[in-house]
C-alpha atoms as a PDB file:
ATOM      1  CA  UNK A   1      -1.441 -19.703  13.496  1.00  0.00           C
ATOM      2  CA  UNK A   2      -2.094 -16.165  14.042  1.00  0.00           C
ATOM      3  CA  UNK A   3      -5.822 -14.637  13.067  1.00  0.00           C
ATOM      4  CA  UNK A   4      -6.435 -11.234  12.585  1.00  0.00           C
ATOM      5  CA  UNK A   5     -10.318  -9.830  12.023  1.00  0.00           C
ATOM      6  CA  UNK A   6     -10.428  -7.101   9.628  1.00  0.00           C
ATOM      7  CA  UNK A   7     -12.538  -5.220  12.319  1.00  0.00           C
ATOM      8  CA  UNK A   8      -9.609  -5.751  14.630  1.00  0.00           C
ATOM      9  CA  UNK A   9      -7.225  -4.049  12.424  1.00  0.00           C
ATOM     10  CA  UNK A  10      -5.534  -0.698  13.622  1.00  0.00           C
ATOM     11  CA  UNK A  11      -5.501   2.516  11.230  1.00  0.00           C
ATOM     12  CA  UNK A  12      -2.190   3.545  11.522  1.00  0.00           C
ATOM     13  CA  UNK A  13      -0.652   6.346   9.311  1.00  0.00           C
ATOM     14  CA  UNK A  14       1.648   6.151   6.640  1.00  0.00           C
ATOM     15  CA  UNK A  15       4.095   9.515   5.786  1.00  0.00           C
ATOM     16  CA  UNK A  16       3.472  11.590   2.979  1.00  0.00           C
ATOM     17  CA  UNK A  17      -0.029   9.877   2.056  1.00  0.00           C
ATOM     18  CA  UNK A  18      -3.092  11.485   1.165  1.00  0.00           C
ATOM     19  CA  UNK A  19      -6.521  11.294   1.324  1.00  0.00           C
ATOM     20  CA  UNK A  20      -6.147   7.490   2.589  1.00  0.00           C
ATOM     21  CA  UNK A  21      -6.724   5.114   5.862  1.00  0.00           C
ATOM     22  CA  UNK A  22      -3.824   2.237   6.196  1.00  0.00           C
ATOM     23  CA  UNK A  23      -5.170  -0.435   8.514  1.00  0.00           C
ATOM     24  CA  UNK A  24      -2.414  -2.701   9.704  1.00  0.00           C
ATOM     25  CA  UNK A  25      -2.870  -6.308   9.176  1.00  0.00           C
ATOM     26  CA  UNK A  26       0.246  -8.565  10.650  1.00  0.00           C
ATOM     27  CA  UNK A  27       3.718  -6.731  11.808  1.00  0.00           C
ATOM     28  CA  UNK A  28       5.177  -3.582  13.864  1.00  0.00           C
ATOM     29  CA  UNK A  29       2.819  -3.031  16.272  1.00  0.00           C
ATOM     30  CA  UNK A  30      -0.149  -5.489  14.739  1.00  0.00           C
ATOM     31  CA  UNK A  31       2.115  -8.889  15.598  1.00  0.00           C
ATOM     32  CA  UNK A  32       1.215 -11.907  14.170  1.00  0.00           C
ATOM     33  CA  UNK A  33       4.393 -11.727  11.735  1.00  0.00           C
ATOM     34  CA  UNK A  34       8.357 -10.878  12.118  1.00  0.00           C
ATOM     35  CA  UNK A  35       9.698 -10.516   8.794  1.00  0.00           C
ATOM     36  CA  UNK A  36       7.056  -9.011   6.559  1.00  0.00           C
ATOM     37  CA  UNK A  37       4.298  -6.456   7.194  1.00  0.00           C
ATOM     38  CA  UNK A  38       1.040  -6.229   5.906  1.00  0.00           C
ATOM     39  CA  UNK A  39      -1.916  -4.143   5.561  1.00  0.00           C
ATOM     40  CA  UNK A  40      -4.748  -2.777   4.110  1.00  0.00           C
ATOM     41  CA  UNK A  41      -4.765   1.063   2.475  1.00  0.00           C
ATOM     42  CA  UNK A  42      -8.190   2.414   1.403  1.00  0.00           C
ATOM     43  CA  UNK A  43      -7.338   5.495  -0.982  1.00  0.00           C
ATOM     44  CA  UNK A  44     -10.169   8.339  -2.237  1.00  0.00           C
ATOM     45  CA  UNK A  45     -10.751   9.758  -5.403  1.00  0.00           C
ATOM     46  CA  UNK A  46      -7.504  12.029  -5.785  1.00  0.00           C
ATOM     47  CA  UNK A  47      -5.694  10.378  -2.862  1.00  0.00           C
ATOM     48  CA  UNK A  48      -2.319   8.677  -3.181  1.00  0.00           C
ATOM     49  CA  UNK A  49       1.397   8.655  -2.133  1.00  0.00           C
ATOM     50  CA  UNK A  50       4.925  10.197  -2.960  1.00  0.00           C
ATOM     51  CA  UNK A  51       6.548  10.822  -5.081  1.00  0.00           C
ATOM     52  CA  UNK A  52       8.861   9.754  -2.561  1.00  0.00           C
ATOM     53  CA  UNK A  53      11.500   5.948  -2.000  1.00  0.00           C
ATOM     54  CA  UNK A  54      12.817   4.039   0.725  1.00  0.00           C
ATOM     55  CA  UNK A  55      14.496   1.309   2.003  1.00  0.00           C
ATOM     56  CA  UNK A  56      12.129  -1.345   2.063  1.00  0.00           C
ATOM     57  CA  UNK A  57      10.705  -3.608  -1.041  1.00  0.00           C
ATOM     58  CA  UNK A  58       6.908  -3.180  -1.427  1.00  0.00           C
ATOM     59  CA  UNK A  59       4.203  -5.585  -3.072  1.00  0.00           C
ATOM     60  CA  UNK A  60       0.692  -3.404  -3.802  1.00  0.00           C
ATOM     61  CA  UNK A  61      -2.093  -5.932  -4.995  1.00  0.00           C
ATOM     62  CA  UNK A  62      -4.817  -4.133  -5.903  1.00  0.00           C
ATOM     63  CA  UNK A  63      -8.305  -5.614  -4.277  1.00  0.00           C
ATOM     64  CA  UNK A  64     -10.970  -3.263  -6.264  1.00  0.00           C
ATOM     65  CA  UNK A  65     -10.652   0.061  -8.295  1.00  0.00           C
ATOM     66  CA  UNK A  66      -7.624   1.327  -9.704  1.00  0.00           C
ATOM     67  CA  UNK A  67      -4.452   2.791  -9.209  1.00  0.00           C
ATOM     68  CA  UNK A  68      -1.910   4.849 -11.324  1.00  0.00           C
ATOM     69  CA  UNK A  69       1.799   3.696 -10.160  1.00  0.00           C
ATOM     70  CA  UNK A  70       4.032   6.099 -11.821  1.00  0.00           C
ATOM     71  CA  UNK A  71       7.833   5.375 -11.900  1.00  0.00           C
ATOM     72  CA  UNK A  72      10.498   7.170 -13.340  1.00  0.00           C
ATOM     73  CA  UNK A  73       7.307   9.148 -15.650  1.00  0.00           C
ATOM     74  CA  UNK A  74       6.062   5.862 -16.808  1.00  0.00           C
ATOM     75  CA  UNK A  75       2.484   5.628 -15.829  1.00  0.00           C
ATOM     76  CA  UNK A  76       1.226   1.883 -15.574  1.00  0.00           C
ATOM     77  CA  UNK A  77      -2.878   1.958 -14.056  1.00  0.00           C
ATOM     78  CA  UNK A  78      -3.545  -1.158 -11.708  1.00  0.00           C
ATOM     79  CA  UNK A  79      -6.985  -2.523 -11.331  1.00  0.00           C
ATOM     80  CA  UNK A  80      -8.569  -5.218  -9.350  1.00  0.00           C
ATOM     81  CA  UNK A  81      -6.456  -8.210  -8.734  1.00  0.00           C
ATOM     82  CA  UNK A  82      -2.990  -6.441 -10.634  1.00  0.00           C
ATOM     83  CA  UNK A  83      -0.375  -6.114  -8.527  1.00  0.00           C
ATOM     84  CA  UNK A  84       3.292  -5.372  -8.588  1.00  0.00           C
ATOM     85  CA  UNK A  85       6.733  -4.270  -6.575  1.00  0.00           C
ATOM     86  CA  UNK A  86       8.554  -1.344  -6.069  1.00  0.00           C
ATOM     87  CA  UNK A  87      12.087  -2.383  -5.377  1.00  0.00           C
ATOM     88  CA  UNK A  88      14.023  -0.814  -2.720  1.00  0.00           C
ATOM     89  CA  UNK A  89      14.783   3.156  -3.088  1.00  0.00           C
ATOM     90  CA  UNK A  90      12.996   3.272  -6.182  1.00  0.00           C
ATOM     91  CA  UNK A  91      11.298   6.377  -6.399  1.00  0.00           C
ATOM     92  CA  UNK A  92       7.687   5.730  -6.915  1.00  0.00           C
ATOM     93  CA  UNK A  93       4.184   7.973  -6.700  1.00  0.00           C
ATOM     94  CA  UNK A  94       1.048   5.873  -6.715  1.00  0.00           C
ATOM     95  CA  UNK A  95      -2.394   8.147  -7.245  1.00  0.00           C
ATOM     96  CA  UNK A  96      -6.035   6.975  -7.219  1.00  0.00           C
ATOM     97  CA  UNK A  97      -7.271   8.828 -10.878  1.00  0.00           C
ATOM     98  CA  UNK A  98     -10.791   7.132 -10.349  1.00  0.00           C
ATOM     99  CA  UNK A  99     -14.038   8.210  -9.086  1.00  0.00           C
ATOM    100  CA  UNK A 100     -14.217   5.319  -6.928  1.00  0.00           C
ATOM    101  CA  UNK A 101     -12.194   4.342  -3.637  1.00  0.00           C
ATOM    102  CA  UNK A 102      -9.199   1.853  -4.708  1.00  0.00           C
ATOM    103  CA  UNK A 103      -8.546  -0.704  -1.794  1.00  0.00           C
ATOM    104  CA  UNK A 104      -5.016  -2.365  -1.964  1.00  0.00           C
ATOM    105  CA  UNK A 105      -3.464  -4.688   0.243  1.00  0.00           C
ATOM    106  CA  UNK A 106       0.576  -3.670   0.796  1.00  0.00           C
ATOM    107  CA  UNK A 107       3.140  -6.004   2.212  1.00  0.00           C
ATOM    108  CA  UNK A 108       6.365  -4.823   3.205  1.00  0.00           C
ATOM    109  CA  UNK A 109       9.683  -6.863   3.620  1.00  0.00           C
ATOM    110  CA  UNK A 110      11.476  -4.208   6.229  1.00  0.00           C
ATOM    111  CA  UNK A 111      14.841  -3.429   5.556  1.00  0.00           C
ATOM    112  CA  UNK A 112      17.367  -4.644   7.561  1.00  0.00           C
END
């Protein structure tokens, strides 16, 4: 068994975000798993991601606030304990419409 401490975990940064903090859980450079990674992604009022897609399959559950995922225009909002998956290459934008900070934890299957 591997443990990890949430005030262990590393910020690491995440392209074309905004107005976020990642904090790596297990995988890449945190250890503790091989074929998934996982981690924690605090986004602000405003903040968010994309509109971008890659390789990788993606799992957001959302812990507390909410989240707009918006794929292919269709807007679906998220709130605490939804969750969902963007399949590889799908183009996806995810934006925090809120006034409060929406905390989701992200695992990633890398591609191989």
């Amino acid at each position: 068994m591997h443990v990890k401490r949430f005030a262990d975990a590393k910020p690491y940064d995440a392209p074309n975000h905004r107005l976020y903090t990642g904090l790596r859980l297990f995988g890449a450079e945190a250890g503790g798993a091989k074929s998934v990674i996982v981690g924690v992604s605090h986004f602000l009022p405003g903040g968010g991601a994309g509109p971008d897609a890659s390789p990788p399959e993606k799992v957001y559950f959302v812990l507390s606030g909410e989240l707009t995922v918006i794929i292919d225009g269709k807007e679906t909002v998220l709130k605490a304990n939804d969750s969902c998956v963007i399949e590889p290459n799908e183009m996806r934008e995810i934006v925090n419409r809120s006034n409060e900070v929406c905390t989701i934890l992200v695992a990633v299957v890398p591609a191989k």
